[in-house]
C-alpha atoms as a PDB file:
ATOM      1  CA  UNK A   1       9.178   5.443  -2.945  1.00  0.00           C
ATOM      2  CA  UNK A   2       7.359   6.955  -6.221  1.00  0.00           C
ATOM      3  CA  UNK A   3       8.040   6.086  -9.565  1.00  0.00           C
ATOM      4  CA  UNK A   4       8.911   9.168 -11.991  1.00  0.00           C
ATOM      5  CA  UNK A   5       9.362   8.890 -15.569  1.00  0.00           C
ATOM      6  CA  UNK A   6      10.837  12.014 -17.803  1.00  0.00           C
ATOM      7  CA  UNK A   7       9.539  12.642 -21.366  1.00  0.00           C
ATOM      8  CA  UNK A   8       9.888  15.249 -23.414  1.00  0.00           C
ATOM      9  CA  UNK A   9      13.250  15.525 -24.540  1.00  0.00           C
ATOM     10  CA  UNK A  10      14.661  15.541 -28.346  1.00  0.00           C
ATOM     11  CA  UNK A  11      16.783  17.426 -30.419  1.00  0.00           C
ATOM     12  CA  UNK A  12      16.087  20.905 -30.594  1.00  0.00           C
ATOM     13  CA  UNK A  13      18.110  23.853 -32.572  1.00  0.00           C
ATOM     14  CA  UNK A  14      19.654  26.918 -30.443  1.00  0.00           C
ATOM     15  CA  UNK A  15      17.138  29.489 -29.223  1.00  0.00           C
ATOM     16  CA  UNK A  16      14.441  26.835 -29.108  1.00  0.00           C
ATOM     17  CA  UNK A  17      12.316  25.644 -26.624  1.00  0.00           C
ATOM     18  CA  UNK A  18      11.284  22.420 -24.800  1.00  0.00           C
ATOM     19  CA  UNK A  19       9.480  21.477 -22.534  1.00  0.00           C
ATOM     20  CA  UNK A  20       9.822  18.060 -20.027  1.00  0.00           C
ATOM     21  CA  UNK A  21       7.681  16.430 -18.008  1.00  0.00           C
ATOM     22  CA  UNK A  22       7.990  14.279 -14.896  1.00  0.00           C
ATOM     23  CA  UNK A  23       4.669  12.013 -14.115  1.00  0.00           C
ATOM     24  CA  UNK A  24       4.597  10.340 -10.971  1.00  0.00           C
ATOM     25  CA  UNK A  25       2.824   7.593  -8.896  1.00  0.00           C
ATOM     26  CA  UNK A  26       2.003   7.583  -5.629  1.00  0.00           C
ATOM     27  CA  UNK A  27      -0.211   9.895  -3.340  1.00  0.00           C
ATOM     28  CA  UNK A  28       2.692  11.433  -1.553  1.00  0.00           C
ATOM     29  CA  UNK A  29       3.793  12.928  -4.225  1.00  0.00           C
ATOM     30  CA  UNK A  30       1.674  16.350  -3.426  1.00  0.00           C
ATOM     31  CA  UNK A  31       3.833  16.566   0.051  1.00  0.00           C
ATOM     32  CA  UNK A  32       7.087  16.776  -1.156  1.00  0.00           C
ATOM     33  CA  UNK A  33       9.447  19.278  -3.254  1.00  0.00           C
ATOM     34  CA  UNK A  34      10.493  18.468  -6.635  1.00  0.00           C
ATOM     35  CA  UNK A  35      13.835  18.459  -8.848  1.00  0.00           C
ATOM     36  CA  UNK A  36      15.434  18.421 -12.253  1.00  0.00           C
ATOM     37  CA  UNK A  37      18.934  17.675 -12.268  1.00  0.00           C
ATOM     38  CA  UNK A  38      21.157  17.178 -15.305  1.00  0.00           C
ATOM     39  CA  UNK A  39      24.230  15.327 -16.928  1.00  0.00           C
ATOM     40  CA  UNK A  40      26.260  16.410 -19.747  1.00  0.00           C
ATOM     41  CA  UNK A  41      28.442  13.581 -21.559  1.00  0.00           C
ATOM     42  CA  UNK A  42      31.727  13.431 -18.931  1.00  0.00           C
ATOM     43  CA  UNK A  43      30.213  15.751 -16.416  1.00  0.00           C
ATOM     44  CA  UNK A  44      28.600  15.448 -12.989  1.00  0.00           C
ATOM     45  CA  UNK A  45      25.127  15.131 -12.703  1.00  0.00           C
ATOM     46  CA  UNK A  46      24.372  19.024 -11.746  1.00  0.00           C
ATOM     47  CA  UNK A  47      20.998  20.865 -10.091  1.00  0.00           C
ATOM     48  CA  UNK A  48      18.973  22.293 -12.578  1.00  0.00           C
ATOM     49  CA  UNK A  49      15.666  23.258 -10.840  1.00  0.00           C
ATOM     50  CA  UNK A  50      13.597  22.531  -7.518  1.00  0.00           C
ATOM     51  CA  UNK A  51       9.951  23.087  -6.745  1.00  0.00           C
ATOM     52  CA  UNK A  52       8.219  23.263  -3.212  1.00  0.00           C
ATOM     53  CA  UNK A  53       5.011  21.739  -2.259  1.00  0.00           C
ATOM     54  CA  UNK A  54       4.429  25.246  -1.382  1.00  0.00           C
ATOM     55  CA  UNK A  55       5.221  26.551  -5.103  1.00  0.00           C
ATOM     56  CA  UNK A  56       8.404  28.358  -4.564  1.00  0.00           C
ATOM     57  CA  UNK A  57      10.837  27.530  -7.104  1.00  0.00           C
ATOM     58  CA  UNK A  58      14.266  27.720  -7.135  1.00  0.00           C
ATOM     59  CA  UNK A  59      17.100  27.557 -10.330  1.00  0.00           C
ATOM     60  CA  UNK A  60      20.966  27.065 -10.934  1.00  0.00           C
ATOM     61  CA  UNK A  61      22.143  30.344 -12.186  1.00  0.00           C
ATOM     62  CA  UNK A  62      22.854  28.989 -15.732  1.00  0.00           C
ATOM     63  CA  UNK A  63      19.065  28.234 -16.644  1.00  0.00           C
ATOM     64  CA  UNK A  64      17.974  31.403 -14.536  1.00  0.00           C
ATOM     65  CA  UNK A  65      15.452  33.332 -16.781  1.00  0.00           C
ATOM     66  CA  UNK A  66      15.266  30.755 -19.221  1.00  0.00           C
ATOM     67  CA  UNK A  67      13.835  27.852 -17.859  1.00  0.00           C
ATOM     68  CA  UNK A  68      10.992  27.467 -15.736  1.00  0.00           C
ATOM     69  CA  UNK A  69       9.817  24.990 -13.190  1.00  0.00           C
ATOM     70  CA  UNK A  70       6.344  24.112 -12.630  1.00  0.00           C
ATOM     71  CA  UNK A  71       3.813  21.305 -10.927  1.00  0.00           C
ATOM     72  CA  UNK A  72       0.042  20.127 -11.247  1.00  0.00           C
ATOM     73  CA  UNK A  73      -0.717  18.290  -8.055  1.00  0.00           C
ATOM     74  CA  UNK A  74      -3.378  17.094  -9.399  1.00  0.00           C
ATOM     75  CA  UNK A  75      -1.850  15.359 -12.434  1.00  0.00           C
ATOM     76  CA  UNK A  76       1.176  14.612 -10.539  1.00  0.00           C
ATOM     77  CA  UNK A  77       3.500  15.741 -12.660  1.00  0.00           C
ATOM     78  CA  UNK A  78       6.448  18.063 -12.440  1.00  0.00           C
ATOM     79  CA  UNK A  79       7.243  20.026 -15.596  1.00  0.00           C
ATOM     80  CA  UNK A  80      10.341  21.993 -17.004  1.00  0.00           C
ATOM     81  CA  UNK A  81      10.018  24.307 -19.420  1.00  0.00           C
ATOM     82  CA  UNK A  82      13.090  25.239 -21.181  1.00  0.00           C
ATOM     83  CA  UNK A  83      13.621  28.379 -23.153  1.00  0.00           C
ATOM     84  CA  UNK A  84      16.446  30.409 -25.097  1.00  0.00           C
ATOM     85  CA  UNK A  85      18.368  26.850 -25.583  1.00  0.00           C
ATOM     86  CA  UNK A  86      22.319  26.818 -25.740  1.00  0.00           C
ATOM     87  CA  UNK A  87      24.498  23.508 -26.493  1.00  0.00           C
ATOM     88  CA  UNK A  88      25.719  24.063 -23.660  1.00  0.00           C
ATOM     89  CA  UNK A  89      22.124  22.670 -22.142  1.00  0.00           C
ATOM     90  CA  UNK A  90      22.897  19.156 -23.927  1.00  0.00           C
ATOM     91  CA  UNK A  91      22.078  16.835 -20.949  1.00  0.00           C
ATOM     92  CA  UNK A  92      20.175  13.842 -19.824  1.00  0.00           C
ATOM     93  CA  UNK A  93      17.723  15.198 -17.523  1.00  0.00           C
ATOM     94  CA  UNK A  94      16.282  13.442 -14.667  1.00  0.00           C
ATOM     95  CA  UNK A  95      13.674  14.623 -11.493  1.00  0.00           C
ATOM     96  CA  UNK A  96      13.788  13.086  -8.432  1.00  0.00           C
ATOM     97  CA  UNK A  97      11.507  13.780  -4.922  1.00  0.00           C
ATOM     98  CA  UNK A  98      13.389  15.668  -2.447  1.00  0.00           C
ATOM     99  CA  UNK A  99      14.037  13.517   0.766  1.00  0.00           C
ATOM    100  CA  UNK A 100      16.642  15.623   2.795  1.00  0.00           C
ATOM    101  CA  UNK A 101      17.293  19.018   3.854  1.00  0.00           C
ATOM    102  CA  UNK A 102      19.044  20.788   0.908  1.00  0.00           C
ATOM    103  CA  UNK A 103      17.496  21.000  -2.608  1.00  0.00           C
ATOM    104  CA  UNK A 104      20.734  21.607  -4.309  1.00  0.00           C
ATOM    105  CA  UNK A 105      22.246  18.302  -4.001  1.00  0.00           C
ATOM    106  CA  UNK A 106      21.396  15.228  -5.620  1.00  0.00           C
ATOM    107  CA  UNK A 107      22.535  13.047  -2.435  1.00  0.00           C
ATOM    108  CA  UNK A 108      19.122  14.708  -0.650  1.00  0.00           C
ATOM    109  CA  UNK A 109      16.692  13.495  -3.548  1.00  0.00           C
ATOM    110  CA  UNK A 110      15.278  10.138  -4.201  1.00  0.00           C
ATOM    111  CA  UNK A 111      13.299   8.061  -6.817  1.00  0.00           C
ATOM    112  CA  UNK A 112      15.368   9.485  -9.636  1.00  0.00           C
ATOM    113  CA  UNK A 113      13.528   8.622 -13.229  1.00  0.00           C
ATOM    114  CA  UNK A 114      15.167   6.792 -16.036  1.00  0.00           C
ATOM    115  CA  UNK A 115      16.052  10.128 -17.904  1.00  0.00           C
ATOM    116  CA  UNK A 116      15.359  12.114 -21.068  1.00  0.00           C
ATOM    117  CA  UNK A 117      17.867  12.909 -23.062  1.00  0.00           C
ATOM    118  CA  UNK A 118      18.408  16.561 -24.452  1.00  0.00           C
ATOM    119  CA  UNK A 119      19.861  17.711 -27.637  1.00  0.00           C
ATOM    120  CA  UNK A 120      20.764  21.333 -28.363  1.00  0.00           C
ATOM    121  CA  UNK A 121      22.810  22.162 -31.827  1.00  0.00           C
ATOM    122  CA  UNK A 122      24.494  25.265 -32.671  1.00  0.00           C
END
């Protein structure tokens, strides 16, 4: 497995930005994709974001056009910038390597990190 650890998060007024990162260990890091999930107090841990080795990047529909998904291989790091904030974006937010087939579902990812927590006010 590969470690990740998130950083980045904090409390951040409506219509402001953030921006996370994910740093990893390991050397396999390069060959697999990449993703940000989320979890709101009393909610399901939800997909926010997945990245390819390739570069093709993929979003849920509710951070479409607001946040963006990135990766330096060469840092080995996954990052998530995050745009146009809403409350509604209050989450801890984790990454986690992709292991299975489908990058929409947390059961295919592994390695989760510990979590940074997100704080949006209205």
């Amino acid at each position: 497995q590969v470690q990740l650890v998130e950083s980045g998060g904090g409390l951040v007024q409506a219509g402001g930005s953030l921006r996370l990162s994910c740093a990893a260990s390991g050397r396999t890091f390069n060959n697999y994709a990449m993703g940000w999930f989320r979890q709101a107090p009393g909610k399901e841990r939800e997909f926010v974001a997945a990245i390819r080795s390739s570069g093709s990047t993929y979003y849920a529909d509710s951070v479409k056009g607001r946040f963006t998904i990135s990766r330096d291989n060469a840092k080995i790091t996954v990052y998530l910038q995050m745009n146009s904030l809403k409350p509604e974006d209050t989450a801890v937010y984790y990454c986690a390597r992709r292991i299975g087939s489908y990058l929409y579902t947390q059961e295919n990812y592994d390695s989760w990190g510990p979590g940074t927590r997100v704080t949006v006010s209205s």
